[in-house]
PDB file of N, CA and C in Angstrom:
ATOM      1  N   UNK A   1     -12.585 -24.797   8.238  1.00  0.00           N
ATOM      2  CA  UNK A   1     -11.628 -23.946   7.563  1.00  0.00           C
ATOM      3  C   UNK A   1     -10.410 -23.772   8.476  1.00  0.00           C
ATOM      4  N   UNK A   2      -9.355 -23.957   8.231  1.00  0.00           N
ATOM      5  CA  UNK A   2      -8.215 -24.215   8.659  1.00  0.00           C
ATOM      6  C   UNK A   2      -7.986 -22.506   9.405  1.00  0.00           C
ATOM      7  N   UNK A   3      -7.311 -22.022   9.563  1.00  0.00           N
ATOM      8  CA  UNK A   3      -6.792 -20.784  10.183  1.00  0.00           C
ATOM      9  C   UNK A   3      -5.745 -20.347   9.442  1.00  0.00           C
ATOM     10  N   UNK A   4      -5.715 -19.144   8.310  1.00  0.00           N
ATOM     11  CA  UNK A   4      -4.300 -18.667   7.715  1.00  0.00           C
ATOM     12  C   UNK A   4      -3.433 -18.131   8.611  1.00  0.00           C
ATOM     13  N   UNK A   5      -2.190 -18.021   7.963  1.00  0.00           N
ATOM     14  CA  UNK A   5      -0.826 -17.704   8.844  1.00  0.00           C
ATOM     15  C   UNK A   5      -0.098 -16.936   8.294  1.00  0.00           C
ATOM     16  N   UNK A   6       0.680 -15.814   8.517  1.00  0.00           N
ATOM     17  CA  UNK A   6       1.280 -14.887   8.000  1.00  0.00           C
ATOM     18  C   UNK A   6       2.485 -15.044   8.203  1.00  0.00           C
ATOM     19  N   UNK A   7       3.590 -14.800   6.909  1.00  0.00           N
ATOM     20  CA  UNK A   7       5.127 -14.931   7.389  1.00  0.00           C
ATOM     21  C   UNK A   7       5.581 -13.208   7.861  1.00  0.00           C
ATOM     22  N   UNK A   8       4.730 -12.641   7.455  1.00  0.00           N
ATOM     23  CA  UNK A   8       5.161 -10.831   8.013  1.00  0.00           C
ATOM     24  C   UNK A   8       4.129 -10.427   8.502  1.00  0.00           C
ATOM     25  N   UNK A   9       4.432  -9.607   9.317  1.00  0.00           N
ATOM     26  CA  UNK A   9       2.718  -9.042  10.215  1.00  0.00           C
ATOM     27  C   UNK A   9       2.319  -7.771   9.260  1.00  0.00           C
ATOM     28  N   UNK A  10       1.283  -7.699   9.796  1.00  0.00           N
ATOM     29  CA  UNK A  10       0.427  -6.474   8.966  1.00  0.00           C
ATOM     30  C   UNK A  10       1.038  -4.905   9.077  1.00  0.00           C
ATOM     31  N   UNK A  11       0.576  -4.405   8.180  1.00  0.00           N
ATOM     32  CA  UNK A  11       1.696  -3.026   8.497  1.00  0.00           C
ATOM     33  C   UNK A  11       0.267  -1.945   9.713  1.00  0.00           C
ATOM     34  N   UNK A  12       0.903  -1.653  10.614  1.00  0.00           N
ATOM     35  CA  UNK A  12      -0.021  -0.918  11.525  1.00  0.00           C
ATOM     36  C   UNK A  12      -0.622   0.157  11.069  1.00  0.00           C
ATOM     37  N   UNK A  13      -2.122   0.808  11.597  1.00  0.00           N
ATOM     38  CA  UNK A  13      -3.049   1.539  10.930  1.00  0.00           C
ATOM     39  C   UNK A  13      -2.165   3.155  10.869  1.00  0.00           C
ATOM     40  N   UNK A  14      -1.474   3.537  11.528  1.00  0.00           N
ATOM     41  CA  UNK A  14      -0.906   4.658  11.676  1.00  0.00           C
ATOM     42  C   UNK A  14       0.545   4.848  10.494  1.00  0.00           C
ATOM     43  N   UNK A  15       0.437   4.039  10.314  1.00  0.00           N
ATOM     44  CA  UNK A  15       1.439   3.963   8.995  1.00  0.00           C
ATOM     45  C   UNK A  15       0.978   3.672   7.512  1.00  0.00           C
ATOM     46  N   UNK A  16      -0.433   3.332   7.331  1.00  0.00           N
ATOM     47  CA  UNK A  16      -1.151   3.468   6.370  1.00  0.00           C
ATOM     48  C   UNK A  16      -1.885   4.716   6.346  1.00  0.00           C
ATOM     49  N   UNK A  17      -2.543   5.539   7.592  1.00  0.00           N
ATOM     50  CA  UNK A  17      -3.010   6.428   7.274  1.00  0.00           C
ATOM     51  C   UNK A  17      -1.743   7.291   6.437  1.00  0.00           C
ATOM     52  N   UNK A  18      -0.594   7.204   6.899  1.00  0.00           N
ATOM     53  CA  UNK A  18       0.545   8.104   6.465  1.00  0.00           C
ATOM     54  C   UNK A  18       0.817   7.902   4.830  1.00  0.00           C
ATOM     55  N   UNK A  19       0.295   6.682   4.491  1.00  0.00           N
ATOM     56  CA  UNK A  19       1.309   6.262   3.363  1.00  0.00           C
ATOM     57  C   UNK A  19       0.597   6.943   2.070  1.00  0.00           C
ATOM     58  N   UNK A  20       1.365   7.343   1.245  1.00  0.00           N
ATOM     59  CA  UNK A  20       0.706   7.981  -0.294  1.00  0.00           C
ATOM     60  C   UNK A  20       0.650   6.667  -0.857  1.00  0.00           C
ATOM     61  N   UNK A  21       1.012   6.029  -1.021  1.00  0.00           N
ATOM     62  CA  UNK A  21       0.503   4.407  -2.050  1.00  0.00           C
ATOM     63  C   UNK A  21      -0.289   3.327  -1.527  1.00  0.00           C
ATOM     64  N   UNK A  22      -1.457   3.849  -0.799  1.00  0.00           N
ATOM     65  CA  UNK A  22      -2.267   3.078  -0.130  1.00  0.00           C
ATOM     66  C   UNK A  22      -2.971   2.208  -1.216  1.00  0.00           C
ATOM     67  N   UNK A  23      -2.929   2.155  -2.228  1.00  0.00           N
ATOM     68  CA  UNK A  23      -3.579   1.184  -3.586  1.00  0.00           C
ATOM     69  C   UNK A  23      -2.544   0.776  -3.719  1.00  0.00           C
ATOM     70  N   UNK A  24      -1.350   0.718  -3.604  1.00  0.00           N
ATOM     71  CA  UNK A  24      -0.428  -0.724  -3.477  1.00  0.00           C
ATOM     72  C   UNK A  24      -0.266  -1.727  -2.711  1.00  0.00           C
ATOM     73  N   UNK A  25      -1.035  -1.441  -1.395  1.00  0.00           N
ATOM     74  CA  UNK A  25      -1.131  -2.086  -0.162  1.00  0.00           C
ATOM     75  C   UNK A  25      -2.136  -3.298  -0.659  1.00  0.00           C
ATOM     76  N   UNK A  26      -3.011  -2.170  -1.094  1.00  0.00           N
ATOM     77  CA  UNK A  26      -4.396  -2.920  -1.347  1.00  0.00           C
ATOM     78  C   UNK A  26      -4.509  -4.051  -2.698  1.00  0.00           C
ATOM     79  N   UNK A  27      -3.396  -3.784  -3.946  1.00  0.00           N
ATOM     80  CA  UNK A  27      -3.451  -4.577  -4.912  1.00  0.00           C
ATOM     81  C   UNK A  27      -2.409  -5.953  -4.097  1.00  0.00           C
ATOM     82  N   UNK A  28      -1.753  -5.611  -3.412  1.00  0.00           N
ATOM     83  CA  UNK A  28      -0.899  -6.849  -3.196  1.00  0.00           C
ATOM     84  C   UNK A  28      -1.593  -7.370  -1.919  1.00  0.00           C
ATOM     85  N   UNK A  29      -2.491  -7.581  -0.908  1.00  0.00           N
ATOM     86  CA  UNK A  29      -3.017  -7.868  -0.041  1.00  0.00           C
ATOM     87  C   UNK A  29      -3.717  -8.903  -1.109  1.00  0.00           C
ATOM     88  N   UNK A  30      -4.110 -10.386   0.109  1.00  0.00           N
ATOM     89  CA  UNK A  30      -4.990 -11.329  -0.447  1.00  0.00           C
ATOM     90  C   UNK A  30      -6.187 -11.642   0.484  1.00  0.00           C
ATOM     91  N   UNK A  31      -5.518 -11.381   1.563  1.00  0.00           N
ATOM     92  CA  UNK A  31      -6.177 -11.963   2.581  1.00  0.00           C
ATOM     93  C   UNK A  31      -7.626 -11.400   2.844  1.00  0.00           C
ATOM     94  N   UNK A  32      -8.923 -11.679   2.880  1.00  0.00           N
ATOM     95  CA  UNK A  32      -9.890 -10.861   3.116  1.00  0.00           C
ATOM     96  C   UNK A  32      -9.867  -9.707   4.024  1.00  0.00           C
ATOM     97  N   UNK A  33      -9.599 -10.145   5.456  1.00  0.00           N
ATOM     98  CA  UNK A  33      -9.868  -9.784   6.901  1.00  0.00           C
ATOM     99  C   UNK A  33      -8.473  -8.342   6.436  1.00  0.00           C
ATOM    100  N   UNK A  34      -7.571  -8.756   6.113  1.00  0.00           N
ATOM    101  CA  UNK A  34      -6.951  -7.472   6.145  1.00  0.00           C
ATOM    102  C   UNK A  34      -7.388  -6.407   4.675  1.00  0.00           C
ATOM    103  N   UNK A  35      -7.537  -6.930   3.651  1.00  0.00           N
ATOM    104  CA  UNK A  35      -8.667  -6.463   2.900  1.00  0.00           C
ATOM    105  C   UNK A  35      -9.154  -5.934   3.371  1.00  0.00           C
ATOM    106  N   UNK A  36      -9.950  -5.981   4.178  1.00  0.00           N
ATOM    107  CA  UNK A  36     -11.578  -5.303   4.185  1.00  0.00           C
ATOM    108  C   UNK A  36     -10.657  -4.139   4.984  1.00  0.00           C
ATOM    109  N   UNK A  37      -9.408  -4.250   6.137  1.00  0.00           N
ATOM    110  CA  UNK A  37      -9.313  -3.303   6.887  1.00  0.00           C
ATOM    111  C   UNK A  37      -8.160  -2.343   6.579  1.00  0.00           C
ATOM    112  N   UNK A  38      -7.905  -2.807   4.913  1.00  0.00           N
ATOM    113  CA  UNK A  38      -7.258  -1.736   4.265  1.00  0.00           C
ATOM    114  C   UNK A  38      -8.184  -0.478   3.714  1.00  0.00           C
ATOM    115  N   UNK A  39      -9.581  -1.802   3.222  1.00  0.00           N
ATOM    116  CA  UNK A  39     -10.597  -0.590   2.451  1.00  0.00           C
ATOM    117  C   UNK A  39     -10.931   0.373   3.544  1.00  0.00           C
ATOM    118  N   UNK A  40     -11.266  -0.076   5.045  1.00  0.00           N
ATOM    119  CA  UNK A  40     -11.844   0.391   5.906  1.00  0.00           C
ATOM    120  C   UNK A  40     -10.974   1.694   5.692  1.00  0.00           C
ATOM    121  N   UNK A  41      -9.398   1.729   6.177  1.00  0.00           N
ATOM    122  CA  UNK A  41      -8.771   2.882   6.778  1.00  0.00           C
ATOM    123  C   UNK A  41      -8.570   3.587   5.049  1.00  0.00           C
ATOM    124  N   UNK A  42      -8.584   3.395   3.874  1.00  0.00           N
ATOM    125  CA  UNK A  42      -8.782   3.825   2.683  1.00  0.00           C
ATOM    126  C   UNK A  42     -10.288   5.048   2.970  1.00  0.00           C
ATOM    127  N   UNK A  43     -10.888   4.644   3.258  1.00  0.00           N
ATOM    128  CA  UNK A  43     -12.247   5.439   3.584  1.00  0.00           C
ATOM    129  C   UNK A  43     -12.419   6.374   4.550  1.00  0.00           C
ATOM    130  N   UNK A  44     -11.599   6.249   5.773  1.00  0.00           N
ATOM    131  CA  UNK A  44     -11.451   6.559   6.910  1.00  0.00           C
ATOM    132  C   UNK A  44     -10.503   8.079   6.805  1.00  0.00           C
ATOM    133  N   UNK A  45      -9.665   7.614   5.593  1.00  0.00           N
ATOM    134  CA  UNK A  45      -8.658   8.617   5.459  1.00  0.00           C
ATOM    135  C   UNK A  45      -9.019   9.717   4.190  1.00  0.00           C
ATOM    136  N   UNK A  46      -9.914   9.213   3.234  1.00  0.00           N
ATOM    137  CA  UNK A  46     -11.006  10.225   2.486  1.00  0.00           C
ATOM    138  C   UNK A  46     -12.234  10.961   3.110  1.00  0.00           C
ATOM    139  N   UNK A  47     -12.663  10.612   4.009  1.00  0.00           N
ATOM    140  CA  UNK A  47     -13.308  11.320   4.966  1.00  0.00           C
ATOM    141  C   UNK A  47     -13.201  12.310   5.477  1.00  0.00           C
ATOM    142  N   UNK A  48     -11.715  11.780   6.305  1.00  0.00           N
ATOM    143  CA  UNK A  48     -10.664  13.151   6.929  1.00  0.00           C
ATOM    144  C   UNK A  48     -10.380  14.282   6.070  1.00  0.00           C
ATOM    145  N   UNK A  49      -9.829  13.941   4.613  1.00  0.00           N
ATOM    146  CA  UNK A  49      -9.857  14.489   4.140  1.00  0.00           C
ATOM    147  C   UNK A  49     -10.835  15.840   3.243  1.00  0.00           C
ATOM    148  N   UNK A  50     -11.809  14.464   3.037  1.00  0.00           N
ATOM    149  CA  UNK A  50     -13.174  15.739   2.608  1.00  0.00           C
ATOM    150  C   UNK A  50     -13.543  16.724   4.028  1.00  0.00           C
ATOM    151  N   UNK A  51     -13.702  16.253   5.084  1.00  0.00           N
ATOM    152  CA  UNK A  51     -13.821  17.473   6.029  1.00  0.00           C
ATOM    153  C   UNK A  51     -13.042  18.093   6.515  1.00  0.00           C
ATOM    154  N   UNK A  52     -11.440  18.232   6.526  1.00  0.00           N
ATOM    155  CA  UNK A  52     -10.561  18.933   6.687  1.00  0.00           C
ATOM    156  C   UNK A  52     -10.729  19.952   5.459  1.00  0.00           C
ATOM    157  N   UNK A  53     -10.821  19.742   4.126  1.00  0.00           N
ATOM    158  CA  UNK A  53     -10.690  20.664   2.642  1.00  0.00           C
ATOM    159  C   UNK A  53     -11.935  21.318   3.205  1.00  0.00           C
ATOM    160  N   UNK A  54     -13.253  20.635   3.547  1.00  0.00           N
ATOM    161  CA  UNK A  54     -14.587  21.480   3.818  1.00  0.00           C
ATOM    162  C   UNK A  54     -14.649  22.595   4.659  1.00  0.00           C
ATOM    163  N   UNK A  55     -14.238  22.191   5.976  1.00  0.00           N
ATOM    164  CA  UNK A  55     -13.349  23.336   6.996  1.00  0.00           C
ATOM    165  C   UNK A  55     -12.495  24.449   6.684  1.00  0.00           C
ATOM    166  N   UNK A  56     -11.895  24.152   6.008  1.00  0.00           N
ATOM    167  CA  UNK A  56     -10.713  24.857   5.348  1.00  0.00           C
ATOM    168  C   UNK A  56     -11.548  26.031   4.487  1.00  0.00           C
ATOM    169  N   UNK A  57     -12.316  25.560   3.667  1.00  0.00           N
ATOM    170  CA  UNK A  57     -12.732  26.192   2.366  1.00  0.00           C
ATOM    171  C   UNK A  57     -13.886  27.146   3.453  1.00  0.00           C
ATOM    172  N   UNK A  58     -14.820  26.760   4.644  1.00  0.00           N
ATOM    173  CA  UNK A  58     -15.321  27.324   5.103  1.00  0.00           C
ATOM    174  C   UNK A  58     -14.696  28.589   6.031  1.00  0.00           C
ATOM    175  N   UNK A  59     -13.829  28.215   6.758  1.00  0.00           N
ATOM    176  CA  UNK A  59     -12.993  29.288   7.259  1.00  0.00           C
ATOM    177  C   UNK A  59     -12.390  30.395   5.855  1.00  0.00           C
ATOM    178  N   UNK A  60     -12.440  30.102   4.955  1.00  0.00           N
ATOM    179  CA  UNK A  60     -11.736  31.292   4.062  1.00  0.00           C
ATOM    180  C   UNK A  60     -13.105  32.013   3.602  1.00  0.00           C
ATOM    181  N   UNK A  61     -13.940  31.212   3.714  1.00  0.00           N
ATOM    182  CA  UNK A  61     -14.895  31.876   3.036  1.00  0.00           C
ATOM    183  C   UNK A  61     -15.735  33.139   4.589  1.00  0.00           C
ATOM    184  N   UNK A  62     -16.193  32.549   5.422  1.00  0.00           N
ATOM    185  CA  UNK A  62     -16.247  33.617   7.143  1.00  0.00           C
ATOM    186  C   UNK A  62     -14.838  34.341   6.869  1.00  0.00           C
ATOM    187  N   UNK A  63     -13.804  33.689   6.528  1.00  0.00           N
ATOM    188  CA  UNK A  63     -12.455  35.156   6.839  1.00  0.00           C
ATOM    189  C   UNK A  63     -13.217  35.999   5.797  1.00  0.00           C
ATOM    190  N   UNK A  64     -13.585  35.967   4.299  1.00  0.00           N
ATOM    191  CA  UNK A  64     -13.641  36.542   3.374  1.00  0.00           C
ATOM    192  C   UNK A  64     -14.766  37.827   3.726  1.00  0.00           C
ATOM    193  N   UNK A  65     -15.767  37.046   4.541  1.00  0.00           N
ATOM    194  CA  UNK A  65     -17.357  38.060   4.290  1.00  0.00           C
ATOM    195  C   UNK A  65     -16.494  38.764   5.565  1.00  0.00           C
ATOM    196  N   UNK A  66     -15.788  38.693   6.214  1.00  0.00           N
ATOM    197  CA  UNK A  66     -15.605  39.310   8.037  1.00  0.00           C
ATOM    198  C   UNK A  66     -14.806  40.535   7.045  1.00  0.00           C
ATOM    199  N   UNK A  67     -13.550  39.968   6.500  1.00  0.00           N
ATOM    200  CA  UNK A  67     -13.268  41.376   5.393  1.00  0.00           C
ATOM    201  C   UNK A  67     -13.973  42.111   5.032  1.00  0.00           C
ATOM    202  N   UNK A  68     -14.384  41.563   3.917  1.00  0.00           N
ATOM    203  CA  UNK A  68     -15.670  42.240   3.318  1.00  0.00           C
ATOM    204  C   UNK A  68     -16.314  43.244   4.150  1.00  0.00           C
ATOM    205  N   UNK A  69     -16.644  42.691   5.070  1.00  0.00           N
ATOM    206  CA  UNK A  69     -17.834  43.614   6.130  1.00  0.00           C
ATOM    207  C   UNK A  69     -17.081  44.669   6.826  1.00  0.00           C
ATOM    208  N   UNK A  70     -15.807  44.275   7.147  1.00  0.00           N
ATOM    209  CA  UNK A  70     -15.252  45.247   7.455  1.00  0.00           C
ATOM    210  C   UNK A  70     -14.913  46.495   7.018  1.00  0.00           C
ATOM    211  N   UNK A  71     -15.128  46.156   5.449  1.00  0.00           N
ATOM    212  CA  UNK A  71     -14.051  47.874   4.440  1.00  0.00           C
ATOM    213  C   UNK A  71     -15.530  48.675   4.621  1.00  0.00           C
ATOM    214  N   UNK A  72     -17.035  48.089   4.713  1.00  0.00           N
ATOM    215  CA  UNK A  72     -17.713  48.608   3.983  1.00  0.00           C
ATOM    216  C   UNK A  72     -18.420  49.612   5.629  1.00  0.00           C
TER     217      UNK A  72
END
């Protein structure tokens, strides 16, 4: 198997985590190897996300009962 060649380089991982149209990256990509390491940081960055919202939602909820406990 020959070796593919790129006329533009790949866009770097720190600029995909950033990007809101990360499924445009991914519909116009062909190449497997960067494929797979679009899905990778696609996953990487729903992750972050579910445990940042989880954190979040947990801290309001300890602020809430620490209130709570406090009036009573």
């Amino acid at each position: 198997m020959t070796a593919e060649r790129r006329k533009n380089k790949p866009v770097p991982d720190e600029v995909l985590y950033k990007a809101s149209d990360l499924r445009a990256f991914i519909d116009k990509e062909r190449r497997r190897d960067e494929l797979a390491r679009l899905m990778e940081v696609r996953q990487q960055r729903r992750v972050w996300l579910t445990t940042v919202g989880l954190c979040a939602a947990m801290n309001l909820l300890l602020l809430g009962m620490a209130l709570w406990g406090g009036h009573q």
